[in-house]
N, C-alpha and C. Protein backbone atom coordinates (compact mmCIF):
# COMPACT_ATOMS: atom_id res chain seq x y z
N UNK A 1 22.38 27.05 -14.07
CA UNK A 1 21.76 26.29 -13.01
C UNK A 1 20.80 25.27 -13.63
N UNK A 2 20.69 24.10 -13.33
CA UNK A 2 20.10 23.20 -13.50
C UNK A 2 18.81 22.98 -12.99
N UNK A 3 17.41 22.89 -13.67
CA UNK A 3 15.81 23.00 -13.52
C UNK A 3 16.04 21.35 -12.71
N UNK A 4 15.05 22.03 -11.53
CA UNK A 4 14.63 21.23 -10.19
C UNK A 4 13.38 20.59 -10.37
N UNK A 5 13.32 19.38 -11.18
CA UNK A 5 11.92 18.94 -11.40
C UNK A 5 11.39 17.60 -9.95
N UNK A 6 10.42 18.15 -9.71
CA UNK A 6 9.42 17.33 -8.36
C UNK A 6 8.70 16.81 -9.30
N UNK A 7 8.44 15.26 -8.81
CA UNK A 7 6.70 14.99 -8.80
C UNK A 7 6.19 14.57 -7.32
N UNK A 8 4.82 15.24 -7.30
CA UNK A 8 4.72 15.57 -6.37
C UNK A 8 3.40 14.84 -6.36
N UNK A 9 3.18 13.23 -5.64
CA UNK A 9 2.02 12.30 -5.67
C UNK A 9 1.24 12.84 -4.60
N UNK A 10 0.10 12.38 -4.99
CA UNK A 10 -0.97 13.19 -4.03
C UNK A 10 -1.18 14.40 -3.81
N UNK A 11 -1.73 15.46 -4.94
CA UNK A 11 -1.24 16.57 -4.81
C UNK A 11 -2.69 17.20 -5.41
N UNK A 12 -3.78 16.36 -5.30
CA UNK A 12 -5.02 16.71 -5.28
C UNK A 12 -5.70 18.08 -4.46
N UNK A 13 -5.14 17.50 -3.01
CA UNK A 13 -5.37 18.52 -2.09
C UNK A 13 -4.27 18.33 -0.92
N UNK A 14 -4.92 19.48 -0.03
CA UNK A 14 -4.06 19.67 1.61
C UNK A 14 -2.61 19.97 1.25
N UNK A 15 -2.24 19.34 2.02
CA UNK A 15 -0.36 19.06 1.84
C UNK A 15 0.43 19.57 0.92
N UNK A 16 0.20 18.26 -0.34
CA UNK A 16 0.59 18.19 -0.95
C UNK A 16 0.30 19.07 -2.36
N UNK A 17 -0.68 19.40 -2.11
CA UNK A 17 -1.19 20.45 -3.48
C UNK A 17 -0.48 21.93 -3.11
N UNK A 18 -0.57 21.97 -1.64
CA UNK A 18 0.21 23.13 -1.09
C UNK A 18 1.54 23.22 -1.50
N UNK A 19 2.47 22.43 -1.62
CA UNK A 19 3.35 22.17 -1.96
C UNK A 19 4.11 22.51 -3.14
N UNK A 20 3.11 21.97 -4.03
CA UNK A 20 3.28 21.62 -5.74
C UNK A 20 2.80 23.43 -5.74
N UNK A 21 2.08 24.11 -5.36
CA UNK A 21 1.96 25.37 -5.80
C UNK A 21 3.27 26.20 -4.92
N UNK A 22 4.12 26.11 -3.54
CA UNK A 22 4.94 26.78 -3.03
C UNK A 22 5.89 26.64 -4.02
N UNK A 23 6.27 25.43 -4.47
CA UNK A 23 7.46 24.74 -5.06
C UNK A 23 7.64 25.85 -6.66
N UNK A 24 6.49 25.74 -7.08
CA UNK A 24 6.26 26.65 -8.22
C UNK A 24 6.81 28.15 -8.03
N UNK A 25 6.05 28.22 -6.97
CA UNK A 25 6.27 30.35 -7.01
C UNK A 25 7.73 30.30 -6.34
N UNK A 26 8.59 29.42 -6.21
CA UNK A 26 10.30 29.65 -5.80
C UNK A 26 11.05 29.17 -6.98
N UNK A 27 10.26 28.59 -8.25
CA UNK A 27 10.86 28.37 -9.19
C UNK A 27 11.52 26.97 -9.71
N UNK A 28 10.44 25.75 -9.09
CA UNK A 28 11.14 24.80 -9.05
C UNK A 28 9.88 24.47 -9.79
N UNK A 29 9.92 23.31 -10.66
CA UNK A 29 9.24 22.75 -12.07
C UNK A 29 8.42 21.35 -11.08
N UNK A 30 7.17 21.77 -10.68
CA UNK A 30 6.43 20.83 -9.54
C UNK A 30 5.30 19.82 -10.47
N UNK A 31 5.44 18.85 -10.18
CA UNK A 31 4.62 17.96 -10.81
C UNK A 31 3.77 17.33 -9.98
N UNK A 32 2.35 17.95 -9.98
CA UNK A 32 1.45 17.57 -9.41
C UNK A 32 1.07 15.98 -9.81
N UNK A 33 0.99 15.27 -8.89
CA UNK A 33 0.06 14.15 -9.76
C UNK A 33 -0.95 13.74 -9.14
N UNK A 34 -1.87 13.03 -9.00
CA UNK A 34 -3.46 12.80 -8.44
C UNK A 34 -4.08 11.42 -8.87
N UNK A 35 -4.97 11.17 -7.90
CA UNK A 35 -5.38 9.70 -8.85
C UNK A 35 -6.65 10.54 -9.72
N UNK A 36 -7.43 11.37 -9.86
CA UNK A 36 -8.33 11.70 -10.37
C UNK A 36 -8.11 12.84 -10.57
N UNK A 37 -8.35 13.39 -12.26
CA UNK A 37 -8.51 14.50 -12.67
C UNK A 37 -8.44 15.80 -12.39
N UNK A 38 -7.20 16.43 -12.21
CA UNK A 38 -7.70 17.45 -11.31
C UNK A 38 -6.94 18.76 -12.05
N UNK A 39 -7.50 20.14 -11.83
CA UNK A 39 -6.58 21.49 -12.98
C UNK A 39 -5.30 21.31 -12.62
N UNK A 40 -4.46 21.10 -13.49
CA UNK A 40 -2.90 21.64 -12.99
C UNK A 40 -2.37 20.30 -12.61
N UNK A 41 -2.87 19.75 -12.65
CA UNK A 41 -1.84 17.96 -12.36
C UNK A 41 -2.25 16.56 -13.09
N UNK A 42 -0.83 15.65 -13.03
CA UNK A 42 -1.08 14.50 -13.80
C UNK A 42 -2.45 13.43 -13.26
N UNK A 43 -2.59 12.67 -14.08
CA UNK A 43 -3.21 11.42 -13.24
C UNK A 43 -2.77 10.35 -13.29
N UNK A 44 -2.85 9.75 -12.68
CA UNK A 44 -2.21 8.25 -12.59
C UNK A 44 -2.66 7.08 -10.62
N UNK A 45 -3.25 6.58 -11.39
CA UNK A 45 -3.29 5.38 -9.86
C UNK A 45 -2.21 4.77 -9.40
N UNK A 46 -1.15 5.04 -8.50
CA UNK A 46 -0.14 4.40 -8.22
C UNK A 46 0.09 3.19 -7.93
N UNK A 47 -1.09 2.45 -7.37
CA UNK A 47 -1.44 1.19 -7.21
C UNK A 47 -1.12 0.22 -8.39
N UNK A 48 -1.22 1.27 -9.68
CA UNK A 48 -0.99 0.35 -11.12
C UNK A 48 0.47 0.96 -10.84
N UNK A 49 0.99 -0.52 -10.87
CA UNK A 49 3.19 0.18 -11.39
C UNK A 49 3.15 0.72 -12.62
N UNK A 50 2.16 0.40 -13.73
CA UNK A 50 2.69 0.89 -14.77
C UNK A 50 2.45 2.38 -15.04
N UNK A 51 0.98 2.41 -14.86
CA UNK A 51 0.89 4.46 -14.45
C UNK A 51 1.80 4.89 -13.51
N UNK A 52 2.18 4.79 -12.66
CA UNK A 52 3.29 5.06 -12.15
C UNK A 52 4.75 4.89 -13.04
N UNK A 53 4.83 3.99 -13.78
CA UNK A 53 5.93 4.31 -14.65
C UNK A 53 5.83 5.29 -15.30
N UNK A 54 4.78 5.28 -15.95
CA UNK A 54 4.45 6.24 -16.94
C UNK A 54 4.33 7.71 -16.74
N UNK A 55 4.24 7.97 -15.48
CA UNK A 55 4.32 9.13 -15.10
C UNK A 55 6.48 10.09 -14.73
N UNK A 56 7.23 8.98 -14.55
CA UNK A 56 8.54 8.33 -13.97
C UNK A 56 8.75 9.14 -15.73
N UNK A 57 8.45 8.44 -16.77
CA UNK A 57 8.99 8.45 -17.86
C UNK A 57 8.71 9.47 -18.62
N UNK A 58 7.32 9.94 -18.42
CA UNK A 58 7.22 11.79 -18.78
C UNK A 58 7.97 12.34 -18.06
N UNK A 59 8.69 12.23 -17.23
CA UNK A 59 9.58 13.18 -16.60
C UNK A 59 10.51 12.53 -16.05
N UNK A 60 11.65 12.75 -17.12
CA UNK A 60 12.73 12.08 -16.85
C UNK A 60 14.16 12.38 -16.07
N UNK A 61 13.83 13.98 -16.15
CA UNK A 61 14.55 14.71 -15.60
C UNK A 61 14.37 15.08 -14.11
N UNK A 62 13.01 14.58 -13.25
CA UNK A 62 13.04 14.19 -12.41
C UNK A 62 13.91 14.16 -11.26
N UNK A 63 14.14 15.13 -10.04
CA UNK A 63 15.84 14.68 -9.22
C UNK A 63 15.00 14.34 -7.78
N UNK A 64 13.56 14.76 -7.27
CA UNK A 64 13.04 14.48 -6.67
C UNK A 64 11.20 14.34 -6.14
N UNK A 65 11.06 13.06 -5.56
CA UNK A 65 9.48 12.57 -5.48
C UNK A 65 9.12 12.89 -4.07
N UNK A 66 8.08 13.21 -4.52
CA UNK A 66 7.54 13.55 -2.67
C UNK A 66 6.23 12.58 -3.13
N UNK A 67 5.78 12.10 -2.34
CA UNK A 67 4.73 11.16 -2.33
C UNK A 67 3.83 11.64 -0.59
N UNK A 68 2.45 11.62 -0.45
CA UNK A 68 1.59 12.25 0.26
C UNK A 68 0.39 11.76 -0.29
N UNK A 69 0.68 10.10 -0.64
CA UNK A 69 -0.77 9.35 -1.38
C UNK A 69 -1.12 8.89 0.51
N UNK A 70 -2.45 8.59 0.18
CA UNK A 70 -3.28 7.92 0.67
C UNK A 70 -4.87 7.39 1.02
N UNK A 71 -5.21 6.83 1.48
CA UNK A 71 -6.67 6.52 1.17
C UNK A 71 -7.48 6.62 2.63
N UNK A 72 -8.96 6.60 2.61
CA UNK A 72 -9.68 7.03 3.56
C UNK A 72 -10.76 5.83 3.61
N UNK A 73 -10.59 5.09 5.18
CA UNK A 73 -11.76 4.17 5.44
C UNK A 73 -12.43 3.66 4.16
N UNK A 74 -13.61 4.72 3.85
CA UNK A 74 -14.52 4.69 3.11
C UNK A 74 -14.81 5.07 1.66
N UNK A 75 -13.38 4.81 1.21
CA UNK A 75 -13.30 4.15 -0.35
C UNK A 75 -13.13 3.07 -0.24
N UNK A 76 -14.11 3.21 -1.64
CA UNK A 76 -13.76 1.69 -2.64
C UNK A 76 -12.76 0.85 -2.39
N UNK A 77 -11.78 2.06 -3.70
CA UNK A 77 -10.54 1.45 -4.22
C UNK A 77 -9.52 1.24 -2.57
N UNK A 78 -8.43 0.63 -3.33
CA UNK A 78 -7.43 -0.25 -2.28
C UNK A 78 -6.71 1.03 -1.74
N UNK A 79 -6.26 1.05 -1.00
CA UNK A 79 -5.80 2.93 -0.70
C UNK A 79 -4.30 2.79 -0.88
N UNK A 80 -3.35 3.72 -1.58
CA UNK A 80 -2.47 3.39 -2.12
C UNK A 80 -1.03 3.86 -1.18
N UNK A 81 -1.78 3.74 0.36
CA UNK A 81 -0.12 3.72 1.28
C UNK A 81 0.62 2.57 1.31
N UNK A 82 0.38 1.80 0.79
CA UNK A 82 1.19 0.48 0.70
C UNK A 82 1.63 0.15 -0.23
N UNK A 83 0.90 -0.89 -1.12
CA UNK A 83 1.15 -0.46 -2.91
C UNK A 83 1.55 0.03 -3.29
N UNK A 84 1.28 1.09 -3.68
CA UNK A 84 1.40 2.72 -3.98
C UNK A 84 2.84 3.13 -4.06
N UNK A 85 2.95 3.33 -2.37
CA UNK A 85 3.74 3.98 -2.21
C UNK A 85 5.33 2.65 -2.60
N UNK A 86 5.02 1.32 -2.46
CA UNK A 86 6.04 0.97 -2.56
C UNK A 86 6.52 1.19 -4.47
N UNK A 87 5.25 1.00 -5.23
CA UNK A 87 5.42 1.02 -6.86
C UNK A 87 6.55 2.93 -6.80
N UNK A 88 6.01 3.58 -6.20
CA UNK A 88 6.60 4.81 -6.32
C UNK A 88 7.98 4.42 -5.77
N UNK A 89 8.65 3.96 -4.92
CA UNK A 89 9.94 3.79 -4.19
C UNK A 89 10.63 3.06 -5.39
N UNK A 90 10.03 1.70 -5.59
CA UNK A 90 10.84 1.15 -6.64
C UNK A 90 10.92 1.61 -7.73
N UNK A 91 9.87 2.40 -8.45
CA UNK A 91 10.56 3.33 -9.31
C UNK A 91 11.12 4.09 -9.44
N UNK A 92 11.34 5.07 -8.42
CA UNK A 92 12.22 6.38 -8.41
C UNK A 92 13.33 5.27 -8.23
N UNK A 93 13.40 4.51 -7.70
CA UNK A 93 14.92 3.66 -7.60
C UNK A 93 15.46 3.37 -8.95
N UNK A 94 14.62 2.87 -9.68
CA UNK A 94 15.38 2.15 -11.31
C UNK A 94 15.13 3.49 -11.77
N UNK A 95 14.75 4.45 -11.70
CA UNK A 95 14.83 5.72 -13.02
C UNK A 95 16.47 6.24 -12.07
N UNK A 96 16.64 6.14 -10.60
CA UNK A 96 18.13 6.82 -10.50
C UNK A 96 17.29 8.49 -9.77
N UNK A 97 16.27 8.18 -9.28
CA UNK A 97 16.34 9.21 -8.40
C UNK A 97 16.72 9.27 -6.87
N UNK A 98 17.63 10.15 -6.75
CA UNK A 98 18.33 10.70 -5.58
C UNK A 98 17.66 10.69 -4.09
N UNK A 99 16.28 11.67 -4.17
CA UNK A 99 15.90 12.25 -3.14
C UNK A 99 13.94 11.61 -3.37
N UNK A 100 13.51 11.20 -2.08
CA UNK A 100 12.17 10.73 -2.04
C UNK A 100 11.71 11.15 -0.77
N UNK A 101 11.06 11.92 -0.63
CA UNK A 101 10.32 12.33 0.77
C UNK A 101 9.07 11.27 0.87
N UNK A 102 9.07 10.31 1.87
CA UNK A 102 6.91 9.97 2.06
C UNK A 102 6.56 10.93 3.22
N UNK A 103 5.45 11.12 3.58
CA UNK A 103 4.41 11.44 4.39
C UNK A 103 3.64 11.32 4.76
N UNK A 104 3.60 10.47 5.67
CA UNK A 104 2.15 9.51 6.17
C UNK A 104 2.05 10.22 7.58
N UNK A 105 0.49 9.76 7.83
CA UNK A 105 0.02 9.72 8.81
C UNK A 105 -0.22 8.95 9.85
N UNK A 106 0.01 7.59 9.02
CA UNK A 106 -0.27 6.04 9.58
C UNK A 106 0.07 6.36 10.64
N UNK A 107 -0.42 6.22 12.06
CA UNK A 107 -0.46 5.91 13.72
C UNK A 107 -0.64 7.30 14.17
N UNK A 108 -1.02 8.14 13.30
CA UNK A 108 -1.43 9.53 14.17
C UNK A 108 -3.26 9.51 14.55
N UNK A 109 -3.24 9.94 15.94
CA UNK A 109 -4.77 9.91 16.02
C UNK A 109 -5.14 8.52 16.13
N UNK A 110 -6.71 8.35 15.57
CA UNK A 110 -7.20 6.71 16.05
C UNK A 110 -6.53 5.79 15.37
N UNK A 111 -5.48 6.20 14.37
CA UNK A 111 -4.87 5.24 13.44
C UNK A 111 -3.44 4.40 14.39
N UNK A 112 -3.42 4.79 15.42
CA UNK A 112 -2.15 4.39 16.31
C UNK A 112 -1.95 2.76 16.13
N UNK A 113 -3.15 1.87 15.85
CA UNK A 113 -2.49 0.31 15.56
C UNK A 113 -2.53 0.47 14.28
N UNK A 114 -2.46 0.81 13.02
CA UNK A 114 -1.85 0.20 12.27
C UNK A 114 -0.56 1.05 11.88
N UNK A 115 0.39 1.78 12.48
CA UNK A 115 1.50 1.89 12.43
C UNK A 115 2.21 0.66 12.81
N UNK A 116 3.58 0.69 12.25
CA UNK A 116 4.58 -0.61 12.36
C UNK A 116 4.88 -1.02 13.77
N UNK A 117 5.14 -1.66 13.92
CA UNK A 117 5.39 -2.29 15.96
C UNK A 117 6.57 -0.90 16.29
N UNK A 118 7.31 -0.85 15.76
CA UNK A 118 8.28 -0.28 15.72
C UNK A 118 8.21 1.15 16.82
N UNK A 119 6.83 1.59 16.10
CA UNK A 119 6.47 3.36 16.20
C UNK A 119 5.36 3.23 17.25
N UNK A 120 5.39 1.95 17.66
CA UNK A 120 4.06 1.67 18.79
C UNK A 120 4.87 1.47 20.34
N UNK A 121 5.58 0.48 19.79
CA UNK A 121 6.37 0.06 20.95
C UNK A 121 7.73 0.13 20.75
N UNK A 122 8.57 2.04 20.61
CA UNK A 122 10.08 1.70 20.57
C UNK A 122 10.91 1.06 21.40
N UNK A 123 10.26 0.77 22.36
CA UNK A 123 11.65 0.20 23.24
C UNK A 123 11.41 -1.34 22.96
N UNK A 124 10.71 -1.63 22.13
CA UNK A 124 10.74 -3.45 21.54
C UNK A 124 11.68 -3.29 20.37
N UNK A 125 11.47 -2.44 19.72
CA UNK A 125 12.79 -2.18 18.44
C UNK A 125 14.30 -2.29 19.20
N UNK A 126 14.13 -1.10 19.85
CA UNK A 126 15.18 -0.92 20.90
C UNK A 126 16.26 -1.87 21.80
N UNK A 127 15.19 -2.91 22.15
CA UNK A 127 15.90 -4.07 23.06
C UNK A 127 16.15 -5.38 22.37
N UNK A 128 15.59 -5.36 21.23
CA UNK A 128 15.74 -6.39 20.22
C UNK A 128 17.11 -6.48 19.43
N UNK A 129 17.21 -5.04 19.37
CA UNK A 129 18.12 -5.17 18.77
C UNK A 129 19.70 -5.26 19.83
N UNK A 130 19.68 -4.57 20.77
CA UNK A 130 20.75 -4.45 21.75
C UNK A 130 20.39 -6.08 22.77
N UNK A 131 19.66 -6.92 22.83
CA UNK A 131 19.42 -7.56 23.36
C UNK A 131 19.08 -7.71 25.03
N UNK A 132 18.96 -6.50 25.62
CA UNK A 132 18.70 -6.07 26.64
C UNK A 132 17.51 -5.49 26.96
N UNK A 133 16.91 -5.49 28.21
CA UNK A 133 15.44 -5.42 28.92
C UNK A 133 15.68 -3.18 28.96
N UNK A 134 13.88 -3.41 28.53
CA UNK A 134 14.07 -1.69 28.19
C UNK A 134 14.35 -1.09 29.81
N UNK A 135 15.10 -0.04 30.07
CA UNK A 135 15.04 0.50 31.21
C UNK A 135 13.78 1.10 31.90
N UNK A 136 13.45 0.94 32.76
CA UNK A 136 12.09 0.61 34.01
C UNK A 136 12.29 2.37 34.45
């Protein structure tokens, strides 16, 4: 059988740290990663493509990324659901990975406008595309 290697972004806390430790005790090779220092996982700012490569290239064997980055109001730094997460997409793409889970929160709770039009107003996706008035 062939070793199931994750990296597993954002894995500081909540979620995703939950994760990177379930993933472990069933026997799958979990790669924590974090933007800051943390026991038991990589670091890397995803915002930089190249730490993000660099993390891609320590682990090459890699078959799937779960990503669970994001940032809060009241940091500094640029929060890395955008950036981030796209440097992570396009890389798992050129290394040839298969499987990418994201996990956002974007439009849950008070965050409801900055989700995509899409997830605000489906029946504008909806009628746009079929060219017809949403049903009343």
């Amino acid at each position: 059988m062939t070793s199931r290697v994750v990296l597993i972004f954002g894995a500081g806390s909540g979620i995703a740290k939950q994760l990177a430790e379930t993933s472990r005790e069933r026997g799958v090779t979990a790669v924590g990663v974090t933007r800051s220092r943390r026991a038991g996982s990589e670091t890397a700012d995803v915002n930089d493509v190249a730490a993000a490569r660099r993390v891609f290239a320590a682990h090459p064997d890699a078959t799937t990324v779960v990503s669970i980055v994001g940032g809060r109001p009241f940091m500094k730094e640029a929060p890395p659901d955008l950036d981030g997460n796209r440097n992570l997409i396009e890389t798992a793409k050129a290394r040839g990975v298969r499987r990418f889970v994201l996990v956002s929160t974007i439009g849950a709770g008070d965050s409801r406008a900055a989700a995509p039009l899409a997830a605000r107003q489906p029946d504008a996706l909806c009628c746009a595309k079929t060219r017809r008035s949403p049903a009343r």
